[in-house]
C-alpha atoms as a PDB file:
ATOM      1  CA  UNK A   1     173.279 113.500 262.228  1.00  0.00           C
ATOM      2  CA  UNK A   2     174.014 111.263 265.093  1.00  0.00           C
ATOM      3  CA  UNK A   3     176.744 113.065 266.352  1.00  0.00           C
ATOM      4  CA  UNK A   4     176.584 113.688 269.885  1.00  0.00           C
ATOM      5  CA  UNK A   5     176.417 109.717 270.141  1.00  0.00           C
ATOM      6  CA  UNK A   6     179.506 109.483 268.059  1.00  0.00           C
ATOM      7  CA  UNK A   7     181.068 112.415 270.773  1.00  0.00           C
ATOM      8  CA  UNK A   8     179.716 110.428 273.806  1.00  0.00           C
ATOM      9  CA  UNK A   9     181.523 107.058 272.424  1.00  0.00           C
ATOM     10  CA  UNK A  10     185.100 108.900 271.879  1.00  0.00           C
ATOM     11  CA  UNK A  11     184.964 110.753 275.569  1.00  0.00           C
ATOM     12  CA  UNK A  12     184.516 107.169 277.233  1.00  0.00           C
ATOM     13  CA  UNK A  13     187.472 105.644 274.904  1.00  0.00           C
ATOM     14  CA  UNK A  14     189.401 108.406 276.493  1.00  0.00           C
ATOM     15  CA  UNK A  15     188.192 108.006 280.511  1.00  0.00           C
ATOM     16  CA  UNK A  16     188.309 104.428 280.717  1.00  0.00           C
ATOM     17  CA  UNK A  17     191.875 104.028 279.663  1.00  0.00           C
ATOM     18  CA  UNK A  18     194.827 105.360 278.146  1.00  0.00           C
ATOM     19  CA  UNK A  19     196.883 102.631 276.893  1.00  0.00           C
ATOM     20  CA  UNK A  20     194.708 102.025 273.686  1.00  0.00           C
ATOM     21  CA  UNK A  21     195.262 105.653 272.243  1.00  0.00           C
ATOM     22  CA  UNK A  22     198.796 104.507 270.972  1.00  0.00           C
ATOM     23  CA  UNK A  23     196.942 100.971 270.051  1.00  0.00           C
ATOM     24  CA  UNK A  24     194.524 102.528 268.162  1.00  0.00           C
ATOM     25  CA  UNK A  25     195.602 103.445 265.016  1.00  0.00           C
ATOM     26  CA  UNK A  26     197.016 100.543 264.323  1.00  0.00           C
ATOM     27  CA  UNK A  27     194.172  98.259 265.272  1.00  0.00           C
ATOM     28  CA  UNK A  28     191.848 100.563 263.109  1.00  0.00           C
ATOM     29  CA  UNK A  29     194.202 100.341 260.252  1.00  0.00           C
ATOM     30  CA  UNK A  30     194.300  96.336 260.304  1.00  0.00           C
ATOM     31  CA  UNK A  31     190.175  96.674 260.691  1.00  0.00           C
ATOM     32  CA  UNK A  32     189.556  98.642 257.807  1.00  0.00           C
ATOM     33  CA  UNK A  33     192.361  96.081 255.877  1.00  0.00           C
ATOM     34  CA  UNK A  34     190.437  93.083 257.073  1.00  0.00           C
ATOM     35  CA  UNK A  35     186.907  94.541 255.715  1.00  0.00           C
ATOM     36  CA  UNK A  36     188.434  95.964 252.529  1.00  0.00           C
ATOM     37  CA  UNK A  37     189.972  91.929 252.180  1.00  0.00           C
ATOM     38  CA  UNK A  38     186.592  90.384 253.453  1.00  0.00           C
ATOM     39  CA  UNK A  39     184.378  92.151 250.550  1.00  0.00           C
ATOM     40  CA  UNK A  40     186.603  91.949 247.863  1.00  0.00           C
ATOM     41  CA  UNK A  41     186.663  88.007 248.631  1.00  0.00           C
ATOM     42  CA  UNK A  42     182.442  88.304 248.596  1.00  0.00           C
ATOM     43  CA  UNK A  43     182.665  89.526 245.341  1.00  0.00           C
ATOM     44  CA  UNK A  44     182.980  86.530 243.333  1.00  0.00           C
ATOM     45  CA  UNK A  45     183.482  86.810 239.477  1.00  0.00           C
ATOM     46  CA  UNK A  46     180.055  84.632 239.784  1.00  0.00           C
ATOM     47  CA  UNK A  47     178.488  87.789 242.139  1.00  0.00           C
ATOM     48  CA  UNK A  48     180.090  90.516 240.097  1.00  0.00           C
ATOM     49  CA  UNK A  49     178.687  88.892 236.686  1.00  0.00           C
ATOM     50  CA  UNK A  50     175.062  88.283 238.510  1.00  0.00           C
ATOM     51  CA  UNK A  51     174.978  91.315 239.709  1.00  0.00           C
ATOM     52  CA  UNK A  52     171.981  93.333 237.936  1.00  0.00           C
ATOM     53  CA  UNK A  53     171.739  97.131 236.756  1.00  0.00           C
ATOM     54  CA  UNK A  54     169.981  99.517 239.557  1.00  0.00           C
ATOM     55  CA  UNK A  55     168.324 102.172 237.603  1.00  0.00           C
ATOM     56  CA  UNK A  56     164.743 103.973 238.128  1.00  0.00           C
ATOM     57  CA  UNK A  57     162.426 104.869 234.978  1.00  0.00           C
ATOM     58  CA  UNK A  58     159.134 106.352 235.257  1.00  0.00           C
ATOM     59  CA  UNK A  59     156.169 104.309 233.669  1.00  0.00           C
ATOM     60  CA  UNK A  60     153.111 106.238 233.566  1.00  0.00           C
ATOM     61  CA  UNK A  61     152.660 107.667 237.377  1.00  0.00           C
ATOM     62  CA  UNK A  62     155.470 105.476 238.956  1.00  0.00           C
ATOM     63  CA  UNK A  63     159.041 104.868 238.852  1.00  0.00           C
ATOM     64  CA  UNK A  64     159.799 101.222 238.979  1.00  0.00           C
ATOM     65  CA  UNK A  65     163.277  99.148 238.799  1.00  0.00           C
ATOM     66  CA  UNK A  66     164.828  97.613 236.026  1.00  0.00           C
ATOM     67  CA  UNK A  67     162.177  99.208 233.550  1.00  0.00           C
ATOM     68  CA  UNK A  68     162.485  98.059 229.750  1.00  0.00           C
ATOM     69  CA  UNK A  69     165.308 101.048 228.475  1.00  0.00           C
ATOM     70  CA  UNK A  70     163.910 103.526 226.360  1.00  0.00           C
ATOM     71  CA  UNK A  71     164.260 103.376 222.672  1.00  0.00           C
ATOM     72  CA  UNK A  72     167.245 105.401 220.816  1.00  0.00           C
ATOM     73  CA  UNK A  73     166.127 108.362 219.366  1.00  0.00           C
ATOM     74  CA  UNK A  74     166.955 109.015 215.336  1.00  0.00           C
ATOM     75  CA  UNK A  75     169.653 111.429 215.596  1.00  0.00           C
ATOM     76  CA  UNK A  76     169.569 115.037 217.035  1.00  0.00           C
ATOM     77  CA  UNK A  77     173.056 116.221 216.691  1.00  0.00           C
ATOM     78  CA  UNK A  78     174.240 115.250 220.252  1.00  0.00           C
ATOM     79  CA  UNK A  79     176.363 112.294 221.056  1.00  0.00           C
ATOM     80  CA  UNK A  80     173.321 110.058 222.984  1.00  0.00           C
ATOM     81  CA  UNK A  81     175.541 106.904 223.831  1.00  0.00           C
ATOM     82  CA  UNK A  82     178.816 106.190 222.012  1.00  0.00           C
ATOM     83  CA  UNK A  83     182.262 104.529 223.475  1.00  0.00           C
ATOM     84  CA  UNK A  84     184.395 106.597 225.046  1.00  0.00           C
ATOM     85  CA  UNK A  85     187.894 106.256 223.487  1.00  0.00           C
ATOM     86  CA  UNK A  86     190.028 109.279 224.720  1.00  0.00           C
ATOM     87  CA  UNK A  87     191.379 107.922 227.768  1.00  0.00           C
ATOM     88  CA  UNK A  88     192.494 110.497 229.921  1.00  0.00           C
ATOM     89  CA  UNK A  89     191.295 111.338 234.082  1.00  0.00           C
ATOM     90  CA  UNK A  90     187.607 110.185 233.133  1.00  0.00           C
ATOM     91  CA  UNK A  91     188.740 106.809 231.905  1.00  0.00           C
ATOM     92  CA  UNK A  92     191.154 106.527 234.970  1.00  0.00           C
ATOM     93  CA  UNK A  93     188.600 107.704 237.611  1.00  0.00           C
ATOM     94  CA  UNK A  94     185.227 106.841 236.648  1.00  0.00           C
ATOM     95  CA  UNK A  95     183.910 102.966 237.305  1.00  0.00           C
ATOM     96  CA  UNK A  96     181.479 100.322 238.259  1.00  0.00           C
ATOM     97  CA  UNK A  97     180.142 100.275 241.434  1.00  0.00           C
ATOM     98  CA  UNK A  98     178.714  97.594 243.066  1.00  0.00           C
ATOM     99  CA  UNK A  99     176.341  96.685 246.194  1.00  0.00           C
ATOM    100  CA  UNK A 100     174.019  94.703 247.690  1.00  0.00           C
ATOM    101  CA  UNK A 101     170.663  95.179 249.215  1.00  0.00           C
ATOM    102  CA  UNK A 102     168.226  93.006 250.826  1.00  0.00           C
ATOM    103  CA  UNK A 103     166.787  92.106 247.379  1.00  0.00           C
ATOM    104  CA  UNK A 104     170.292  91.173 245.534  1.00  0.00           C
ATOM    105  CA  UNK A 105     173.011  92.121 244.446  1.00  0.00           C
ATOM    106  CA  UNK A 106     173.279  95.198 241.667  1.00  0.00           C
ATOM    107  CA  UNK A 107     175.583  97.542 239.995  1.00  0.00           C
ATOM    108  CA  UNK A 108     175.959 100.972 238.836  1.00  0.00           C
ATOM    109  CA  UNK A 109     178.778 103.147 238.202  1.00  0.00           C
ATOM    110  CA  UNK A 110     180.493 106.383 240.292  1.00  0.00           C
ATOM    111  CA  UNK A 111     183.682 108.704 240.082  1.00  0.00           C
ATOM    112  CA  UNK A 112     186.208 110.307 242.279  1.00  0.00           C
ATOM    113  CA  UNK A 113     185.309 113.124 243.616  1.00  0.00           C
ATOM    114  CA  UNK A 114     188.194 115.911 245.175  1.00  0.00           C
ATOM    115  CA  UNK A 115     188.358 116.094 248.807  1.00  0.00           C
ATOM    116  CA  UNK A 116     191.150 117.203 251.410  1.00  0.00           C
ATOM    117  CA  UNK A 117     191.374 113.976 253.723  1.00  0.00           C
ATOM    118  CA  UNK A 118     194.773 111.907 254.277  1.00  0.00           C
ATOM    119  CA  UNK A 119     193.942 107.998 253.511  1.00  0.00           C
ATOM    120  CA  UNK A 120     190.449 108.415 252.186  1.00  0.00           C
ATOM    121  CA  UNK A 121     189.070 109.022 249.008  1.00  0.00           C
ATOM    122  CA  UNK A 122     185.344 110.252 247.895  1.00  0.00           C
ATOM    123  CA  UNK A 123     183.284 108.388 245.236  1.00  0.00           C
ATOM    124  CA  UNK A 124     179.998 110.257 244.053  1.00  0.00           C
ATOM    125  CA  UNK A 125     177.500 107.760 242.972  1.00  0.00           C
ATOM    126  CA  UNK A 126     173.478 108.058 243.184  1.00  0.00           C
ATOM    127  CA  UNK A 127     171.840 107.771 246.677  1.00  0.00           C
ATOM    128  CA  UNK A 128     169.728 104.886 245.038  1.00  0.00           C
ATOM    129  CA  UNK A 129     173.171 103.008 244.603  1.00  0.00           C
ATOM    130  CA  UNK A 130     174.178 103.628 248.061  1.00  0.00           C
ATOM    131  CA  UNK A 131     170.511 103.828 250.397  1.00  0.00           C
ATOM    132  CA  UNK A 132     167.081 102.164 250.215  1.00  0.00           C
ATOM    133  CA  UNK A 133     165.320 102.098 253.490  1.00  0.00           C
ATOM    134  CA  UNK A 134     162.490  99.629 251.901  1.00  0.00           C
ATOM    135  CA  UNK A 135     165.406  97.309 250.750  1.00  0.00           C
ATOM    136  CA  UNK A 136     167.450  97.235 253.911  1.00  0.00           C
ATOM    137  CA  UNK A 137     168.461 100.851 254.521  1.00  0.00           C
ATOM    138  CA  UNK A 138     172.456 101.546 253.577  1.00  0.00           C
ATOM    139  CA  UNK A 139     173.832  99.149 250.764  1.00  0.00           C
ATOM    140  CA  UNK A 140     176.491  96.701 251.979  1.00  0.00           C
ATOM    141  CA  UNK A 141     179.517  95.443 250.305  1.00  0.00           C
ATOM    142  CA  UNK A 142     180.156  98.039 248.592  1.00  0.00           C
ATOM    143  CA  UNK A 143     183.051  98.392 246.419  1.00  0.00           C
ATOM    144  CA  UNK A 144     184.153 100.462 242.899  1.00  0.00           C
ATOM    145  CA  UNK A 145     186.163  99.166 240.009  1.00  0.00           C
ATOM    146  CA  UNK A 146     188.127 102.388 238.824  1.00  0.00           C
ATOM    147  CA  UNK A 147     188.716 101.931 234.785  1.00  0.00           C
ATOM    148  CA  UNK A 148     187.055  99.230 234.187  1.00  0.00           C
ATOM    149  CA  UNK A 149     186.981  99.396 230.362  1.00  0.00           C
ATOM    150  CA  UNK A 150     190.537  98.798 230.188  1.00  0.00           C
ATOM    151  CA  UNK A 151     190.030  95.273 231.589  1.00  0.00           C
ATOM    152  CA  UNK A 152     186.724  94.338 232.058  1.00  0.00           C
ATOM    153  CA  UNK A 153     187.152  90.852 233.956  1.00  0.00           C
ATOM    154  CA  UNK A 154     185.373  89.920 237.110  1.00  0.00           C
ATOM    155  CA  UNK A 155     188.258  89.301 238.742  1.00  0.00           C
ATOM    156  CA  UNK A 156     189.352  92.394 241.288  1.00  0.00           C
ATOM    157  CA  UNK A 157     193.477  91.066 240.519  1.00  0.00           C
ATOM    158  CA  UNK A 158     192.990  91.554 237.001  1.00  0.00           C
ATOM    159  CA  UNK A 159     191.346  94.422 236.815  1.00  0.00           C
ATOM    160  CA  UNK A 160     193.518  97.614 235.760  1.00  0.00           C
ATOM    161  CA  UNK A 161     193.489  99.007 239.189  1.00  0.00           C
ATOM    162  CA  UNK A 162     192.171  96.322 241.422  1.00  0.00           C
ATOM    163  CA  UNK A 163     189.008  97.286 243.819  1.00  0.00           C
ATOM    164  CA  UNK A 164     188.540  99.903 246.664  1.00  0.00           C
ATOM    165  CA  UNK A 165     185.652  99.150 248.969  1.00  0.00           C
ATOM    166  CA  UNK A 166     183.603 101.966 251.236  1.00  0.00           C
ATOM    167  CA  UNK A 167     183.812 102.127 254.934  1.00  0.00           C
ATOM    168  CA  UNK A 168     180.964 104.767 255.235  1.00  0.00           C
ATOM    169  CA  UNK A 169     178.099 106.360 253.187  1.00  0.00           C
ATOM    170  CA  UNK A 170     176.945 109.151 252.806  1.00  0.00           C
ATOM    171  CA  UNK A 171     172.904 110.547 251.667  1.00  0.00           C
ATOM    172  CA  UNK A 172     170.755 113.254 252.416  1.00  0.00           C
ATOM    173  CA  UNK A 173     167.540 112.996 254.467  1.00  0.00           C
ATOM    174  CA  UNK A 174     165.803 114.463 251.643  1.00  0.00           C
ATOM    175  CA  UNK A 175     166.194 110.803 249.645  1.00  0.00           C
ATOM    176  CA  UNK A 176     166.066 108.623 252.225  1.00  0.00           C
ATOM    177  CA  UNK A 177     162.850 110.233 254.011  1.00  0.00           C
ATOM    178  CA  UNK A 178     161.467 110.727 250.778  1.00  0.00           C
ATOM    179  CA  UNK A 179     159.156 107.454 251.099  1.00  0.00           C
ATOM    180  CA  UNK A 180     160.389 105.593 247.895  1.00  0.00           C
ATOM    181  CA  UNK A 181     161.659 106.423 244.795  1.00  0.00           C
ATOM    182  CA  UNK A 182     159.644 109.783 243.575  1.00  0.00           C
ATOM    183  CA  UNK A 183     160.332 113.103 242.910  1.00  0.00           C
ATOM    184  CA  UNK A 184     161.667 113.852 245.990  1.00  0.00           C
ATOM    185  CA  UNK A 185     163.703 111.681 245.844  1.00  0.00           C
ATOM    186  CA  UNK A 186     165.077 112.856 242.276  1.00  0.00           C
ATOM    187  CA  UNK A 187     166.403 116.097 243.563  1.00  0.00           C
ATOM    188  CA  UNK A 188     168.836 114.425 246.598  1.00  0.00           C
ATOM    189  CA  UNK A 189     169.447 111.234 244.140  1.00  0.00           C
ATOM    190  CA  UNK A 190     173.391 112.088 245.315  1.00  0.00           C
ATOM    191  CA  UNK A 191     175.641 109.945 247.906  1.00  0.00           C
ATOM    192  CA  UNK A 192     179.500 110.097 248.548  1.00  0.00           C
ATOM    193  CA  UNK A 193     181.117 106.374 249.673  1.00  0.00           C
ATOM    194  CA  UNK A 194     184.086 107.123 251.429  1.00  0.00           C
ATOM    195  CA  UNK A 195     186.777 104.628 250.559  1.00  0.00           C
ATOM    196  CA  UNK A 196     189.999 103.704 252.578  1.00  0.00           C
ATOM    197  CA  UNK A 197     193.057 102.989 250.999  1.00  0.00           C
ATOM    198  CA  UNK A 198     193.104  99.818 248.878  1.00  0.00           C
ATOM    199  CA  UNK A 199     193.159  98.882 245.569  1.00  0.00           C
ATOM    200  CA  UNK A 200     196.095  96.717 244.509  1.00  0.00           C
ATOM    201  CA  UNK A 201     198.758  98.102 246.653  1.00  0.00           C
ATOM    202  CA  UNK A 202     197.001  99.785 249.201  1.00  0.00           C
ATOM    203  CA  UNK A 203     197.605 103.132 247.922  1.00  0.00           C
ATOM    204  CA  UNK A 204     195.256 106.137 248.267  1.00  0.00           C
ATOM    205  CA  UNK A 205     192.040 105.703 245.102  1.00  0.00           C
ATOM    206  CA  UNK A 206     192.575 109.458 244.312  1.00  0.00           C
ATOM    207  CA  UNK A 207     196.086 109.313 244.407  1.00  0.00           C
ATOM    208  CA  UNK A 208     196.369 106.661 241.784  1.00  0.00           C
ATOM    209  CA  UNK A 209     193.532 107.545 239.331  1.00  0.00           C
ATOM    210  CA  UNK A 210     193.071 111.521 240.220  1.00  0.00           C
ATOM    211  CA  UNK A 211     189.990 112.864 240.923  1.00  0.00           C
ATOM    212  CA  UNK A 212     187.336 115.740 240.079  1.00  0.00           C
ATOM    213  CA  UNK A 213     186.875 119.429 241.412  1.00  0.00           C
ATOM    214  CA  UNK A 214     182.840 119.409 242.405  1.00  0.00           C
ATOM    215  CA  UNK A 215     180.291 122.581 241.539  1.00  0.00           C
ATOM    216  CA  UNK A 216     177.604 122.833 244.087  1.00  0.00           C
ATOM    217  CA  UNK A 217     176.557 126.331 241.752  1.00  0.00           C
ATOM    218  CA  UNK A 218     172.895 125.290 239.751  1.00  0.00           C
ATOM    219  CA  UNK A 219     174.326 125.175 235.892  1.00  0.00           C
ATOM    220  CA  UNK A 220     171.959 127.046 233.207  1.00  0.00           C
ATOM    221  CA  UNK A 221     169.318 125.194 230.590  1.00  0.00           C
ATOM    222  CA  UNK A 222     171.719 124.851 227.536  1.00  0.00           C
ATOM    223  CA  UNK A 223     174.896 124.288 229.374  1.00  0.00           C
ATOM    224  CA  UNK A 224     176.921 121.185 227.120  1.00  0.00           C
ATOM    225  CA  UNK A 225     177.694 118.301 229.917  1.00  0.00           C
ATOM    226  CA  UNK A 226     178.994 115.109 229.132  1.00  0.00           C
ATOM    227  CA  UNK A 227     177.782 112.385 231.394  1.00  0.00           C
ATOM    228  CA  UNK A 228     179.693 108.931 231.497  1.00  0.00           C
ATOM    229  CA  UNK A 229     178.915 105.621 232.993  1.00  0.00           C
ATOM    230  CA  UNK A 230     178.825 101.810 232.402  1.00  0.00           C
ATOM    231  CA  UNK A 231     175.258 100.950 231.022  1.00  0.00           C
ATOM    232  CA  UNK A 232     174.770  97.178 231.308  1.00  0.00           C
ATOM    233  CA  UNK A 233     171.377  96.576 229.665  1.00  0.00           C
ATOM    234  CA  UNK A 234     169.929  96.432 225.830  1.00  0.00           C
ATOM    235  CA  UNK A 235     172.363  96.646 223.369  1.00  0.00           C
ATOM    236  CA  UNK A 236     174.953  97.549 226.026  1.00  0.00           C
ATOM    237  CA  UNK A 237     176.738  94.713 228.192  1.00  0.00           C
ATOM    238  CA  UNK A 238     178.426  96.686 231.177  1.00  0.00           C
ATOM    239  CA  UNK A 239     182.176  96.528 229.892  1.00  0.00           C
ATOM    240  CA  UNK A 240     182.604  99.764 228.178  1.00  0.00           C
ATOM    241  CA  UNK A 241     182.731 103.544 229.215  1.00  0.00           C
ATOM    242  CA  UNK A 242     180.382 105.451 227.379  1.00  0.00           C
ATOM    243  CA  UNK A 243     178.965 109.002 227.079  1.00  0.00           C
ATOM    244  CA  UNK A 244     176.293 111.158 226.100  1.00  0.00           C
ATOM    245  CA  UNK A 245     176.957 115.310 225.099  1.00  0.00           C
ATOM    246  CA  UNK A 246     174.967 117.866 224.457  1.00  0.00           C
ATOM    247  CA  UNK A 247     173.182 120.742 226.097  1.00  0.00           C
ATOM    248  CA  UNK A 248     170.757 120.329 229.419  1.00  0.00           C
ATOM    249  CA  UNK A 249     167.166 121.635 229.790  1.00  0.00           C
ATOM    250  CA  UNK A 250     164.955 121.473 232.859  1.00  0.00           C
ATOM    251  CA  UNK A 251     162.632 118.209 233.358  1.00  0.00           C
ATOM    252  CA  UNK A 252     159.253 119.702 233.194  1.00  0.00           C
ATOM    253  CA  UNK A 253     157.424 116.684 233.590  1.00  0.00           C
ATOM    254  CA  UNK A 254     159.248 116.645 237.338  1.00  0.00           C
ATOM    255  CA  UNK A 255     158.446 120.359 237.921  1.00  0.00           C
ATOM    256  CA  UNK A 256     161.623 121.541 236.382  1.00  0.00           C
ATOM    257  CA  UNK A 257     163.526 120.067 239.699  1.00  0.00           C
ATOM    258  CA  UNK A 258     165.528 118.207 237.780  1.00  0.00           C
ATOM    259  CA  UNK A 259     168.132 118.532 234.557  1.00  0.00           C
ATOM    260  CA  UNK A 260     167.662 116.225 230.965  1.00  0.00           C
ATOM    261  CA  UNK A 261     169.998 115.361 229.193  1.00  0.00           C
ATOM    262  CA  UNK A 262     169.932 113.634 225.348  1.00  0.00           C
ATOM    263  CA  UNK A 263     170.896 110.162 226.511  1.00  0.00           C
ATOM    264  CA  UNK A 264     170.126 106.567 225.764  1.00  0.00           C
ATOM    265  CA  UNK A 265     172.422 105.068 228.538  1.00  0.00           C
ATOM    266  CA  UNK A 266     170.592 101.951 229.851  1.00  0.00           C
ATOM    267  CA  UNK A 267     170.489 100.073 233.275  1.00  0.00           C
ATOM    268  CA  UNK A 268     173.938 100.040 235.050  1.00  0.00           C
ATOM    269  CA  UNK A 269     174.692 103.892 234.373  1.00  0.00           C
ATOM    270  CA  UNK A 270     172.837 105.302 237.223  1.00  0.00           C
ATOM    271  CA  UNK A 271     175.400 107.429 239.272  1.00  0.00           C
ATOM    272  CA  UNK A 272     178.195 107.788 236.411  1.00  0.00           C
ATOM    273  CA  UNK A 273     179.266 111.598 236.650  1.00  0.00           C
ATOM    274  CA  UNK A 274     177.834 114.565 234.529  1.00  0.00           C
ATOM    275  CA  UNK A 275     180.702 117.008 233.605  1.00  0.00           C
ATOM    276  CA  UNK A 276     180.595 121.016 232.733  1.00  0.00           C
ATOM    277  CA  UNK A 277     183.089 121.917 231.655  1.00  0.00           C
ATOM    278  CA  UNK A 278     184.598 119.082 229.693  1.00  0.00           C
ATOM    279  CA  UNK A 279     187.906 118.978 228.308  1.00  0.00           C
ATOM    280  CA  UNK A 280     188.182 116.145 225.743  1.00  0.00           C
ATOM    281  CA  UNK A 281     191.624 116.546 225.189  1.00  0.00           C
ATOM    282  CA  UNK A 282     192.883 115.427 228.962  1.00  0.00           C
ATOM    283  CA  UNK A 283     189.294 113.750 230.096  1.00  0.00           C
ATOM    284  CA  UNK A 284     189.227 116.153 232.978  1.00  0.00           C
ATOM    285  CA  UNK A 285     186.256 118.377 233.661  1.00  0.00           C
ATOM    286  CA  UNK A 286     183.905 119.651 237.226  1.00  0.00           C
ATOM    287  CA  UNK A 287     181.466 117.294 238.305  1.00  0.00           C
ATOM    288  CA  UNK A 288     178.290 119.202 238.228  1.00  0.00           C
ATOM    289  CA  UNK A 289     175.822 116.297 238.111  1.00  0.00           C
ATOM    290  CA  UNK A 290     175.324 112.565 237.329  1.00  0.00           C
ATOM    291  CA  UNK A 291     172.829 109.916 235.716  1.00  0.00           C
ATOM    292  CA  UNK A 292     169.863 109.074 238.180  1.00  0.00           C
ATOM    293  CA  UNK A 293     166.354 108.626 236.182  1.00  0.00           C
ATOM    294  CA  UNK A 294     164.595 107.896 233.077  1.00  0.00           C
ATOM    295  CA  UNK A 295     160.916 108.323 231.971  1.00  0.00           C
ATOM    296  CA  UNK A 296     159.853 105.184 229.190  1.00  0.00           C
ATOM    297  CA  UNK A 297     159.676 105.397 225.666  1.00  0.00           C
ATOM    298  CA  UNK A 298     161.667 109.070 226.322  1.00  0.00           C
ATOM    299  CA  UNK A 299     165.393 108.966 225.160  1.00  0.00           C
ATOM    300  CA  UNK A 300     166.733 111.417 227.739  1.00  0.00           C
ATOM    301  CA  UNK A 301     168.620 110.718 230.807  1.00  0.00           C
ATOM    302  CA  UNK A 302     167.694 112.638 233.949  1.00  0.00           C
ATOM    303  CA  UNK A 303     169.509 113.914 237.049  1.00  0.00           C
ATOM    304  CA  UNK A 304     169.434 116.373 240.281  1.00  0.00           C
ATOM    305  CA  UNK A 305     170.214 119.806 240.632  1.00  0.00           C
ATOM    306  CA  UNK A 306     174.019 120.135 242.668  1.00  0.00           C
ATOM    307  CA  UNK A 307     173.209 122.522 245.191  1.00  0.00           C
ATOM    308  CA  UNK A 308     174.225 123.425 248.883  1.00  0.00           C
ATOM    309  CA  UNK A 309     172.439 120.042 250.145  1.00  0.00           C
ATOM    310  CA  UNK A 310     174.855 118.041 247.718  1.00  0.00           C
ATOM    311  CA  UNK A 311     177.780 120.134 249.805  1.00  0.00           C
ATOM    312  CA  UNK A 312     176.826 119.513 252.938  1.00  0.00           C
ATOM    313  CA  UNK A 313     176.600 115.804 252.041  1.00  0.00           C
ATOM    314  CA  UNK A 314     180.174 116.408 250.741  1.00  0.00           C
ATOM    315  CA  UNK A 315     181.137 118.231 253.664  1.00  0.00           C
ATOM    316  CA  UNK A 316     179.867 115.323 256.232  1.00  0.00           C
ATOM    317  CA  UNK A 317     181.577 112.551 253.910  1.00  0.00           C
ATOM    318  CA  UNK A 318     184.399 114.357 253.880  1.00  0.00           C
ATOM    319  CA  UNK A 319     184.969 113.305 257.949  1.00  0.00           C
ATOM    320  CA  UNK A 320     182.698 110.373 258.211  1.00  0.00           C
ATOM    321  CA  UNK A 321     183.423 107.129 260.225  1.00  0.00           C
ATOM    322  CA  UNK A 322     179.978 105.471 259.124  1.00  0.00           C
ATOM    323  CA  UNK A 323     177.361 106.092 257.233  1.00  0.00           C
ATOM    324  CA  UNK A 324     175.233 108.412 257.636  1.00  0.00           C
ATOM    325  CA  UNK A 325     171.753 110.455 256.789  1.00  0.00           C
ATOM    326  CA  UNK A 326     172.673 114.298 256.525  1.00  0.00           C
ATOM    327  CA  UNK A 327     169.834 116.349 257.702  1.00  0.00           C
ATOM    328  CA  UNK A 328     170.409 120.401 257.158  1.00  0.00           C
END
């Protein structure tokens, strides 16, 4: 972390002059405001609907973008990609996320993580939604579209909660040093996107949708999760919160660093949240995972391993001004 820069930078604020400590505030406030309002107004219903899914599935030796989706499996016993029609805190709080990079402009999906800071909110998405260093480094113009099933228009003032854009990100050097997309990377696939108020009426995001408690504790093979997201590619077309259930194992085909999950989510669900426990009643549940790879022709959607290097990503999102690569 770059922090004793950040330290030098605040002790010369202080030295050169007084006055703008009681300016401050304010000017930051109206900052944030202005970049919040200057993104949402890039986002175009003719960006949002070009946007394209950002999702990684291994052919052969390789993972490569926007891979053809795997084919459905013939039944199994677990739900492997159905609509989600309880409503509830994982309607409310789960979303669409999108971003560009150097190459264009893509989407995935994210939810609302817990955290303990006055006028910010966490998202947890995948660190391939939020960092790229071949494709520009950190993602700009990022912004999340909390229940977007409810009305899925490309429009942020029609949209059930309007849309909260990130002033900072958050990844761990073990993704974004990991030289591309590999397994490496597949273990620190996790980011945070810290997120001013916004939305419609500049309320706090957590305050208006809720949010999720976060395990950092490894889960066991054959622990049930439900993963969510918004899958915008095959036979699915990006409006619609859907789910997979069913129990986890380990991904031996990626050294059993990784957890699989029964799961034909497409393109587009990359970063939607895996929760153990689940209640189905209420929606609510711990976030203990999400949706980061794929392997072709195999109907199972993969993702890391929460652990103490997901926390201290947490941890430095949790205070972060800008974004930022969290080395341990």
């Amino acid at each position: 972390m770059r922090l004793s820069r950040r330290r030098l930078a605040l002790a010369a604020i202080f030295v050169l002059s007084a006055m703008p400590v009681v300016a401050a505030p304010v000017a930051a406030r109206d900052s944030v405001r202005a970049e919040h309002d200057r993104i949402v107004a890039h986002w175009t219903p003719a960006r949002l609907k070009a946007a394209v899914p950002r999702d990684f599935v291994k052919v052969g030796t390789a993972f490569k973008p926007a891979a053809k989706p795997p084919k459905p499996p013939g039944g199994g016993g677990t739900v492997t990609g159905a609509s989600w029609t309880g409503g509830g805190k994982i309607l409310r709080a789960s979303g669409k996320v999108y971003f560009e990079m150097d190459s264009g402009a893509y989407v995935c999906s994210g939810a609302v993580a817990n955290d303990g800071r006055s006028g910010y909110s966490l998202i947890l998405t995948a660190a391939h939604c939020a960092y790229d260093e071949a494709d520009g480094g950190f993602a700009t113009n990022w912004m999340f579209i909390p229940e977007f099933d409810s009305a899925p228009t490309f429009t942020c003032s029609q949209t059930r909660y309007g849309c909260w854009t990130a002033s900072a990100l958050v990844v761990h050097s073990g993704f974004a040093d990991a030289g591309g997309f590999n397994t490496e990377a597949t273990k620190h696939d996790f980011a945070f996107a810290v997120v001013p108020s916004g939305g419609k009426t500049n309320a706090q995001l957590d305050a208006t949708v809720g949010s999720f408690p976060i395990s950092y504790t490894s889960m066991n093979a054959g622990t049930t999760v439900y993963a969510f997201g918004y899958p915008a590619a095959g036979k699915y077309k990006g409006k619609d919160l859907t789910y997979c259930a069913g129990p986890i194992s380990n991904d031996p085909l990626n050294g059993n660093a990784t957890w699989g999950l029964a799961c034909r989510m497409t393109g587009g669900s990359s970063g939607g949240p895996w929760l153990a426990p689940f209640t189905t009643a209420t929606g609510d549940g711990t976030l203990h995972g999400l949706n980061s790879y794929g392997y072709s022709g195999i109907s199972n959607m993969y993702g890391p391993k929460f652990n103490s290097d997901t926390q201290a990503v947490f941890n430095a999102a949790n205070g972060a001004t800008s974004s930022d690569i969290i080395v341990p």
